[in-house]
PDB file of N, CA and C in Angstrom:
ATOM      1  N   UNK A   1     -21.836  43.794 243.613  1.00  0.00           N
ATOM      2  CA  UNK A   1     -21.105  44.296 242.474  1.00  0.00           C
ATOM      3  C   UNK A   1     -19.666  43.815 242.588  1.00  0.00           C
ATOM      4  N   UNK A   2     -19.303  43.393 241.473  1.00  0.00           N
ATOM      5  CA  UNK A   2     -17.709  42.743 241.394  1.00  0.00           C
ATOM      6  C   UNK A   2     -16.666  43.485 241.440  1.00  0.00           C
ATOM      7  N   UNK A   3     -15.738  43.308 242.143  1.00  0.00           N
ATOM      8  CA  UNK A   3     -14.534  44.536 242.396  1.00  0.00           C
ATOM      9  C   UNK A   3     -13.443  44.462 241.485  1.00  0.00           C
ATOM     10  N   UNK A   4     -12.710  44.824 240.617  1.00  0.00           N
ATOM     11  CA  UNK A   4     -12.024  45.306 239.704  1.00  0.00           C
ATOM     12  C   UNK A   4     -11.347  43.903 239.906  1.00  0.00           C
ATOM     13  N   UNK A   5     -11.219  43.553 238.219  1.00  0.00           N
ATOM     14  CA  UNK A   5     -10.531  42.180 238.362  1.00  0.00           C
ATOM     15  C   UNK A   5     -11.312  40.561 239.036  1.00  0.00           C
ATOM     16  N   UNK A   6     -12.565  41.105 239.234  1.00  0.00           N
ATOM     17  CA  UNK A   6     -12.917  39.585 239.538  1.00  0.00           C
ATOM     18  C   UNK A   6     -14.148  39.910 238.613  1.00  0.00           C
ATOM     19  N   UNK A   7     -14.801  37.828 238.343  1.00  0.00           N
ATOM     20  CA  UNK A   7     -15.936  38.004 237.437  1.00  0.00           C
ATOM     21  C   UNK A   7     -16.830  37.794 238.461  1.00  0.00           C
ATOM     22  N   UNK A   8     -18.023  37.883 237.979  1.00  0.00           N
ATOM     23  CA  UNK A   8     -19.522  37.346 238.669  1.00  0.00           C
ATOM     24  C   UNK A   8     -19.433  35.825 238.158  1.00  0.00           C
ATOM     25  N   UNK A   9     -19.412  34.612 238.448  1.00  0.00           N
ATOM     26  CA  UNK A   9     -19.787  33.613 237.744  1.00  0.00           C
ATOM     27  C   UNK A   9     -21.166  32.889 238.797  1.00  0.00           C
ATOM     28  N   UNK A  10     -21.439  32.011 238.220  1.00  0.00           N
ATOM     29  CA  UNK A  10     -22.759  31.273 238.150  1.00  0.00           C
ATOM     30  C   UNK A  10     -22.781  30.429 239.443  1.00  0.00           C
ATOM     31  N   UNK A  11     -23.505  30.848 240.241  1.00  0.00           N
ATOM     32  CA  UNK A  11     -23.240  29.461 241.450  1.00  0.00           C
ATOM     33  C   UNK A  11     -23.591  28.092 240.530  1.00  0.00           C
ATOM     34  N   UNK A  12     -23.813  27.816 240.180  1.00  0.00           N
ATOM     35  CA  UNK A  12     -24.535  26.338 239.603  1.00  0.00           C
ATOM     36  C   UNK A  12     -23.159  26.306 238.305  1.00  0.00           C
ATOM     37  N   UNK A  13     -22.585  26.920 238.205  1.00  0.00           N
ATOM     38  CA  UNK A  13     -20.969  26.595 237.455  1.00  0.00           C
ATOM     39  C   UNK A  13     -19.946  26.762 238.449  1.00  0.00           C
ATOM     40  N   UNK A  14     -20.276  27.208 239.167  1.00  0.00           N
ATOM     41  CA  UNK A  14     -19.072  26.836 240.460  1.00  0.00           C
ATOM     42  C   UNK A  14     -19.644  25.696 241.033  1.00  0.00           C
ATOM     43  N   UNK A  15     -20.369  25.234 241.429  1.00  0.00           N
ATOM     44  CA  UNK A  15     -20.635  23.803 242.175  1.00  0.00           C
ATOM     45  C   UNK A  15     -20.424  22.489 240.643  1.00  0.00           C
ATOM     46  N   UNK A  16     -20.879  22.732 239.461  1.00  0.00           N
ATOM     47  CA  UNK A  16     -20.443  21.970 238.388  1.00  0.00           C
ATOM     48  C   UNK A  16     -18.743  21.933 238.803  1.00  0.00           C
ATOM     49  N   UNK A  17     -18.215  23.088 238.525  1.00  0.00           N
ATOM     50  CA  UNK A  17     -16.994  22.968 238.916  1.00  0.00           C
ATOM     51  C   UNK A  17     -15.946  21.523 240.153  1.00  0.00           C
ATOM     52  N   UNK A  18     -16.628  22.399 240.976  1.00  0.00           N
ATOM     53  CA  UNK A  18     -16.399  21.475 242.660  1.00  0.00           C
ATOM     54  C   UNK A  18     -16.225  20.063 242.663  1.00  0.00           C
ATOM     55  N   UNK A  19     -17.500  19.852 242.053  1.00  0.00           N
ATOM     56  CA  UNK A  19     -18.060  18.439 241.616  1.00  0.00           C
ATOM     57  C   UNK A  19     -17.119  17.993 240.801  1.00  0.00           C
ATOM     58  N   UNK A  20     -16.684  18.449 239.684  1.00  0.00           N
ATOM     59  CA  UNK A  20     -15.875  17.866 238.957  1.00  0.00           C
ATOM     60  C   UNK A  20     -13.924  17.555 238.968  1.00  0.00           C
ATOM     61  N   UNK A  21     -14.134  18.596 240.097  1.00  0.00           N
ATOM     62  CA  UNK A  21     -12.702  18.711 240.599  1.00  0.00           C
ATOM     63  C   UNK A  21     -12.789  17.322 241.807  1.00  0.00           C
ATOM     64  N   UNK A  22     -14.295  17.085 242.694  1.00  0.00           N
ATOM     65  CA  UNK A  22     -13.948  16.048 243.553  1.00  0.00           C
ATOM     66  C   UNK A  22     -13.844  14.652 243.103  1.00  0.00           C
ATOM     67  N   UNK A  23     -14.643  14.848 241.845  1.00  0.00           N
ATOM     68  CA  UNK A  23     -14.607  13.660 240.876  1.00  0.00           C
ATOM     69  C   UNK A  23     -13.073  13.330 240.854  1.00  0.00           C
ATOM     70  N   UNK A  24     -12.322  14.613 240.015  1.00  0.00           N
ATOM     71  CA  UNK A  24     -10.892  13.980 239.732  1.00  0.00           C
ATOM     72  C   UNK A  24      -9.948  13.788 240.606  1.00  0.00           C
ATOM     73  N   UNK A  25     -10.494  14.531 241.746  1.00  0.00           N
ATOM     74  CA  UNK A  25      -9.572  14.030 242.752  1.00  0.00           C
ATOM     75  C   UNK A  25     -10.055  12.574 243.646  1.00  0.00           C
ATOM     76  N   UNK A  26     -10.671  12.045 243.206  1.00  0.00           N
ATOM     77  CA  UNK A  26     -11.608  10.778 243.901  1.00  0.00           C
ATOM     78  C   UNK A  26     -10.519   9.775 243.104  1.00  0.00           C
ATOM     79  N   UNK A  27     -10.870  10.221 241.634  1.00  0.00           N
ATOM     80  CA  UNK A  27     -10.662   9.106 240.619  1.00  0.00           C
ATOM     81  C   UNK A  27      -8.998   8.926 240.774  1.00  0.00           C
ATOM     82  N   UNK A  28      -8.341   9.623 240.724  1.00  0.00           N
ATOM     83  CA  UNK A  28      -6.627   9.849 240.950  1.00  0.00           C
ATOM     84  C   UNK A  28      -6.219   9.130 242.460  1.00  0.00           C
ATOM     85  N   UNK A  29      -6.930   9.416 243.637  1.00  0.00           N
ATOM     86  CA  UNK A  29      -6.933   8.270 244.744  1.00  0.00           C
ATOM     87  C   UNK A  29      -6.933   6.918 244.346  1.00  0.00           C
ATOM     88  N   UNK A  30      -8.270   6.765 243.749  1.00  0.00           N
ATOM     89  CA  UNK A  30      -8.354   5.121 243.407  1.00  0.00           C
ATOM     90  C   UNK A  30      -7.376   4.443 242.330  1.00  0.00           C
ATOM     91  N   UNK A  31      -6.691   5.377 241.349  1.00  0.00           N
ATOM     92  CA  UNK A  31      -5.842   5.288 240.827  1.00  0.00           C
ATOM     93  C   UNK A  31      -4.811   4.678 241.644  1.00  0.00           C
ATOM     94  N   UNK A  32      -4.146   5.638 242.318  1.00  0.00           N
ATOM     95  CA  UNK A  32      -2.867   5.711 243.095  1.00  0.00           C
ATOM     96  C   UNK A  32      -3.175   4.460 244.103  1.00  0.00           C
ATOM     97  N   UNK A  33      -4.173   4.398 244.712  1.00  0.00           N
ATOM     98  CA  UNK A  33      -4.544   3.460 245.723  1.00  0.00           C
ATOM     99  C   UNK A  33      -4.549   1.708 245.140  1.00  0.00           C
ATOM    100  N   UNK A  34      -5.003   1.494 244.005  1.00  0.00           N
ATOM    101  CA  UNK A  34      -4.574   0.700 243.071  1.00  0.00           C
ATOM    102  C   UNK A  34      -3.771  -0.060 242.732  1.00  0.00           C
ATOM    103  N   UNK A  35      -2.804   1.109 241.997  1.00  0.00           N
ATOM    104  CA  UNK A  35      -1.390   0.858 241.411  1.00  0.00           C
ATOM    105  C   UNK A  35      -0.563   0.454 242.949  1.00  0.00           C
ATOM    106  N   UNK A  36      -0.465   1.115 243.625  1.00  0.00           N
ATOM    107  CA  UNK A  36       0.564   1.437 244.756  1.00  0.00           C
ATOM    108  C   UNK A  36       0.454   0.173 245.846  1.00  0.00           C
ATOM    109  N   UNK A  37      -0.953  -0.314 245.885  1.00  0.00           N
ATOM    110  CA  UNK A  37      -1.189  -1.445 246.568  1.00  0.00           C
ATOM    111  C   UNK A  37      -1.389  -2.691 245.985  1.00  0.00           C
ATOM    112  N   UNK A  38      -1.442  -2.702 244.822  1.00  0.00           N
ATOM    113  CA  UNK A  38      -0.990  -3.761 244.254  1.00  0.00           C
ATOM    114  C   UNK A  38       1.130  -4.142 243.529  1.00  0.00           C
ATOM    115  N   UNK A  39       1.604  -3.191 243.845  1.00  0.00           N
ATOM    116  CA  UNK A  39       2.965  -3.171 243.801  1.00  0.00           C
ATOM    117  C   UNK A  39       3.767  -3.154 245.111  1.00  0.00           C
ATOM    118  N   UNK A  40       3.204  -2.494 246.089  1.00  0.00           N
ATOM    119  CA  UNK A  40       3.541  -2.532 247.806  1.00  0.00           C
ATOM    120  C   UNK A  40       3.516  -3.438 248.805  1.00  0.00           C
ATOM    121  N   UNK A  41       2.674  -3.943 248.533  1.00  0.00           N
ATOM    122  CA  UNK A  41       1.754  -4.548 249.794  1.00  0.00           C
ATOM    123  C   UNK A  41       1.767  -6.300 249.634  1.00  0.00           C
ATOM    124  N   UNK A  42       2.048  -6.669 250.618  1.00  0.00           N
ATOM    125  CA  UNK A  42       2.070  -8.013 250.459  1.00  0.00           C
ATOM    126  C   UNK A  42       0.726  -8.220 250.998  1.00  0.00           C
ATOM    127  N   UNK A  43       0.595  -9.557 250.041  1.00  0.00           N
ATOM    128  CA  UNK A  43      -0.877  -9.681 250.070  1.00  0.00           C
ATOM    129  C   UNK A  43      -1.821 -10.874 251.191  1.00  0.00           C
ATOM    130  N   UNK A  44      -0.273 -11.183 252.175  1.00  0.00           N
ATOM    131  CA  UNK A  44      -0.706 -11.912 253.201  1.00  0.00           C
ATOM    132  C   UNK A  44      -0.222 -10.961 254.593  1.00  0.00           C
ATOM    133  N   UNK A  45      -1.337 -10.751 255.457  1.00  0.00           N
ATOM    134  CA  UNK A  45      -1.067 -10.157 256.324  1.00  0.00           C
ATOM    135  C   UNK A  45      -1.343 -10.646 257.662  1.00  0.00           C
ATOM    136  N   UNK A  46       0.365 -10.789 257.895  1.00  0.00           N
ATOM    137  CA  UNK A  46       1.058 -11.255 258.966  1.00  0.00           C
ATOM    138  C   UNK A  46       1.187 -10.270 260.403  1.00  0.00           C
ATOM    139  N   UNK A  47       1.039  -8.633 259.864  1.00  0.00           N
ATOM    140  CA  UNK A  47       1.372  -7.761 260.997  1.00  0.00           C
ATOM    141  C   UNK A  47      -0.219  -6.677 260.503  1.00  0.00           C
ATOM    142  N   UNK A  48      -0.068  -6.401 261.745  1.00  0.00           N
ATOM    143  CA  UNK A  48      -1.194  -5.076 261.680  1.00  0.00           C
ATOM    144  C   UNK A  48      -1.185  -3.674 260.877  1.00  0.00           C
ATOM    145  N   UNK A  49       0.405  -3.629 261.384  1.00  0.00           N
ATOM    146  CA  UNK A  49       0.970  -2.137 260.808  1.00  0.00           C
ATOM    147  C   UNK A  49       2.249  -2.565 259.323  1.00  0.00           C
ATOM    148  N   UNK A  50       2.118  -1.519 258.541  1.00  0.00           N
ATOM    149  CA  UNK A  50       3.017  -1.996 257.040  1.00  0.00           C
ATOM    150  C   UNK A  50       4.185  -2.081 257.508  1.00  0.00           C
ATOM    151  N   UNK A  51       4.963  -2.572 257.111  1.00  0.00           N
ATOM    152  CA  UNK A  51       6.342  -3.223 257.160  1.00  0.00           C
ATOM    153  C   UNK A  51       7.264  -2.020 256.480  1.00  0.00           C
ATOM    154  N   UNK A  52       8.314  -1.645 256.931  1.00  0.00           N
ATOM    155  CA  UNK A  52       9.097  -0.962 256.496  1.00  0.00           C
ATOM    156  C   UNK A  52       9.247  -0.790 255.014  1.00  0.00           C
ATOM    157  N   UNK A  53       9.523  -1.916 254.683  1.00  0.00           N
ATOM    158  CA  UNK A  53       9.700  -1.729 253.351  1.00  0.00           C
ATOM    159  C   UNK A  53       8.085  -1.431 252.581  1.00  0.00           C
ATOM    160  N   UNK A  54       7.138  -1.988 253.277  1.00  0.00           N
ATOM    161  CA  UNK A  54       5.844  -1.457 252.593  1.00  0.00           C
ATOM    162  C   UNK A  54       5.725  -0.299 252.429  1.00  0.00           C
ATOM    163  N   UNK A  55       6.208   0.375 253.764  1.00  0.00           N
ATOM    164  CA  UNK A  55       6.005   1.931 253.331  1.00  0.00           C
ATOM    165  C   UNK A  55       6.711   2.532 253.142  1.00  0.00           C
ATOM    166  N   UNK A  56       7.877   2.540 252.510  1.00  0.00           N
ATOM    167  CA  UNK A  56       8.920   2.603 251.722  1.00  0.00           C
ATOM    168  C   UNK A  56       8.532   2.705 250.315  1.00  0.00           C
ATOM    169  N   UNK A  57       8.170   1.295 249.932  1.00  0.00           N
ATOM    170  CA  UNK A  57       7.743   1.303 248.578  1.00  0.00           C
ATOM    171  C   UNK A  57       6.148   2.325 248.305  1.00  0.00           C
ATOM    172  N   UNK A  58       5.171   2.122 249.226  1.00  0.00           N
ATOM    173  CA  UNK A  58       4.270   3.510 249.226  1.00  0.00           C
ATOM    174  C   UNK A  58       4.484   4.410 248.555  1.00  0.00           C
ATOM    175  N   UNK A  59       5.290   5.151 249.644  1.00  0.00           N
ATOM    176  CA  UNK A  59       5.839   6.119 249.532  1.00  0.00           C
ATOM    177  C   UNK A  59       6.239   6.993 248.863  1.00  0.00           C
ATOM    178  N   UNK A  60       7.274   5.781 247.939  1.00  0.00           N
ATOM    179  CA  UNK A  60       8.224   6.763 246.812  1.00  0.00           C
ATOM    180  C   UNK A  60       6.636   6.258 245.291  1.00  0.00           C
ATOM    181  N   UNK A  61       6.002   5.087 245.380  1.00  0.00           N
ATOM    182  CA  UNK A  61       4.593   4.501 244.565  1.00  0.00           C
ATOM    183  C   UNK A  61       4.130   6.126 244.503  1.00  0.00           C
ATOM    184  N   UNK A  62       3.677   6.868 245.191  1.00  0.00           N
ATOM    185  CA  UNK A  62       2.946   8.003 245.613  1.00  0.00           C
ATOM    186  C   UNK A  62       3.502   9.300 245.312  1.00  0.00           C
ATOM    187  N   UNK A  63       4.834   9.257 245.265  1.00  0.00           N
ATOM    188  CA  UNK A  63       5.727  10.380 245.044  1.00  0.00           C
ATOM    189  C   UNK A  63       6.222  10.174 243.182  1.00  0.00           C
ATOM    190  N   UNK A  64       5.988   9.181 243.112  1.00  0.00           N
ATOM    191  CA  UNK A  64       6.372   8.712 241.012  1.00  0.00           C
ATOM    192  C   UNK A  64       4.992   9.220 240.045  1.00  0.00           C
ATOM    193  N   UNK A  65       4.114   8.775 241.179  1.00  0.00           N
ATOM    194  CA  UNK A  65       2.649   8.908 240.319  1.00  0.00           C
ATOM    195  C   UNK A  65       2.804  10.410 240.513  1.00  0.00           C
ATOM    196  N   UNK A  66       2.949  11.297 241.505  1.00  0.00           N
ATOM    197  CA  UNK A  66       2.094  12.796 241.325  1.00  0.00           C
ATOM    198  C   UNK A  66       3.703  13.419 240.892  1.00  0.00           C
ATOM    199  N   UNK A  67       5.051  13.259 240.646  1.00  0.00           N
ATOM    200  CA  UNK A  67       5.799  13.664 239.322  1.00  0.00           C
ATOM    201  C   UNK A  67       5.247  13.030 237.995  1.00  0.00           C
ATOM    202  N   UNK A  68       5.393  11.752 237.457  1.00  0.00           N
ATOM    203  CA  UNK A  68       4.541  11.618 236.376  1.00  0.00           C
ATOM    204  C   UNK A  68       3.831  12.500 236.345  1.00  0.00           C
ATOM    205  N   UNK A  69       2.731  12.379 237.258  1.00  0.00           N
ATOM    206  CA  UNK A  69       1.044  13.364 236.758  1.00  0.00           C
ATOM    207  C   UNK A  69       1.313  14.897 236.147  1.00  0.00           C
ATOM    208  N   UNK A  70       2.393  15.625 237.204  1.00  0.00           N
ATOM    209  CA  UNK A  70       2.740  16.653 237.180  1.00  0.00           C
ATOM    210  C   UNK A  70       3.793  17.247 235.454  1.00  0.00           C
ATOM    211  N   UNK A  71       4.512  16.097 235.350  1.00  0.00           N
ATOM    212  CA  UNK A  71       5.429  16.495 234.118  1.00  0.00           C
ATOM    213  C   UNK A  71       4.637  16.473 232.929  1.00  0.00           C
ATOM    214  N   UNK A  72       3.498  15.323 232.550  1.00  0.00           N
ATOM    215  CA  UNK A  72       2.471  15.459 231.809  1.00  0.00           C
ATOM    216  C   UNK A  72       1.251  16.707 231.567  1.00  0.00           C
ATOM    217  N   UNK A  73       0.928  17.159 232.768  1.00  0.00           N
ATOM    218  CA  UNK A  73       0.527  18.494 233.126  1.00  0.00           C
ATOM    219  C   UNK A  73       1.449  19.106 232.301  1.00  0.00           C
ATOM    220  N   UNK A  74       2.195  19.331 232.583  1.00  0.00           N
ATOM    221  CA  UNK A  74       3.063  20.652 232.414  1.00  0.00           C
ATOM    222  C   UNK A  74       3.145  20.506 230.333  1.00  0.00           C
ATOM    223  N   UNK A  75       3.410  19.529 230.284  1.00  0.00           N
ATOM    224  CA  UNK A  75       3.900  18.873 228.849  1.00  0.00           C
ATOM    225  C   UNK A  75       2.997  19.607 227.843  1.00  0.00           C
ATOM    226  N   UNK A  76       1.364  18.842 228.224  1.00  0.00           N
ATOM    227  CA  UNK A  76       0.396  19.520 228.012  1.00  0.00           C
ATOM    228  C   UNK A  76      -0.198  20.435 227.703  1.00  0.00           C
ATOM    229  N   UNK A  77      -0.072  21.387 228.830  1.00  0.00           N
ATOM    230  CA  UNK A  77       0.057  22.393 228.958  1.00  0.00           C
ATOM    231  C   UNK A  77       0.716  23.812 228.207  1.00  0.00           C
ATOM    232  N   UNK A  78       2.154  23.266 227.697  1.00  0.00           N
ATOM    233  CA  UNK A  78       3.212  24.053 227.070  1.00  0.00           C
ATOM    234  C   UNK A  78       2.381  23.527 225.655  1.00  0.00           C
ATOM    235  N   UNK A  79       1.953  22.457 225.445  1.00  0.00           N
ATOM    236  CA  UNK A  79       1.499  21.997 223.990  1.00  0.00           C
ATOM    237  C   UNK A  79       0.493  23.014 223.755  1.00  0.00           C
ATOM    238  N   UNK A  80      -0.821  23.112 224.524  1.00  0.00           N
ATOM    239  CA  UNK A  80      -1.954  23.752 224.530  1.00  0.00           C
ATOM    240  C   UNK A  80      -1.261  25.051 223.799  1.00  0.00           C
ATOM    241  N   UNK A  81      -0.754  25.357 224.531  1.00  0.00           N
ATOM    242  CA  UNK A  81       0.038  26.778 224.601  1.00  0.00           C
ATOM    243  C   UNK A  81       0.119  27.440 223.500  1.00  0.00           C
ATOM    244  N   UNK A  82       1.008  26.396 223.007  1.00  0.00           N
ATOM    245  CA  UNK A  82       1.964  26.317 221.384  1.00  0.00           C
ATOM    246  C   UNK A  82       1.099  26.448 220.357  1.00  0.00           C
ATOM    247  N   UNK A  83      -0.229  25.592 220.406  1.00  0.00           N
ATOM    248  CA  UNK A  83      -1.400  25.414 219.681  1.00  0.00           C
ATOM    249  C   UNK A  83      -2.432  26.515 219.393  1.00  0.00           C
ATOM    250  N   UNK A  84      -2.436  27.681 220.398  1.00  0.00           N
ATOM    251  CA  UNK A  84      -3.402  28.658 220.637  1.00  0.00           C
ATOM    252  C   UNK A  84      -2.830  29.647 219.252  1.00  0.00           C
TER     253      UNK A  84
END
């Protein structure tokens, strides 16, 4: 029995769920992994480990994409809002 304030939901809509959350978090890797290594990374490799400036540029590659992602979220979000 559910305790004040929570629902019963569906195991088979919580694993739909899961699934679809690992999806988007899969797809947003390969995204980022993508973009970031095709703007970073030199594409002849001379050393084993990234070069300062490789992971430098990473770095901040990785930190632009999840503000972008995040200000759009939010944007969104306030729109949805507005719309209801």
């Amino acid at each position: 029995m559910p305790g004040m304030g929570q629902m019963q939901t569906d195991p088979n809509a919580q694993l739909a769920a899961a699934e679809q959350e690992m999806e988007m978090v899969t797809d947003m890797f390969a995204r980022i992994n993508d973009l970031c290594y095709k703007k970073c990374l030199i594409q002849r490799y001379n050393d084993e480990e990234l070069t300062k400036a490789e992971s430098v540029c990473a770095d901040r590659c990785v930190a632009k994409f999840f503000q972008i992602n995040r200000e759009v979220s939010d944007k969104l979000a306030k729109y949805s809002q507005a719309n209801q």
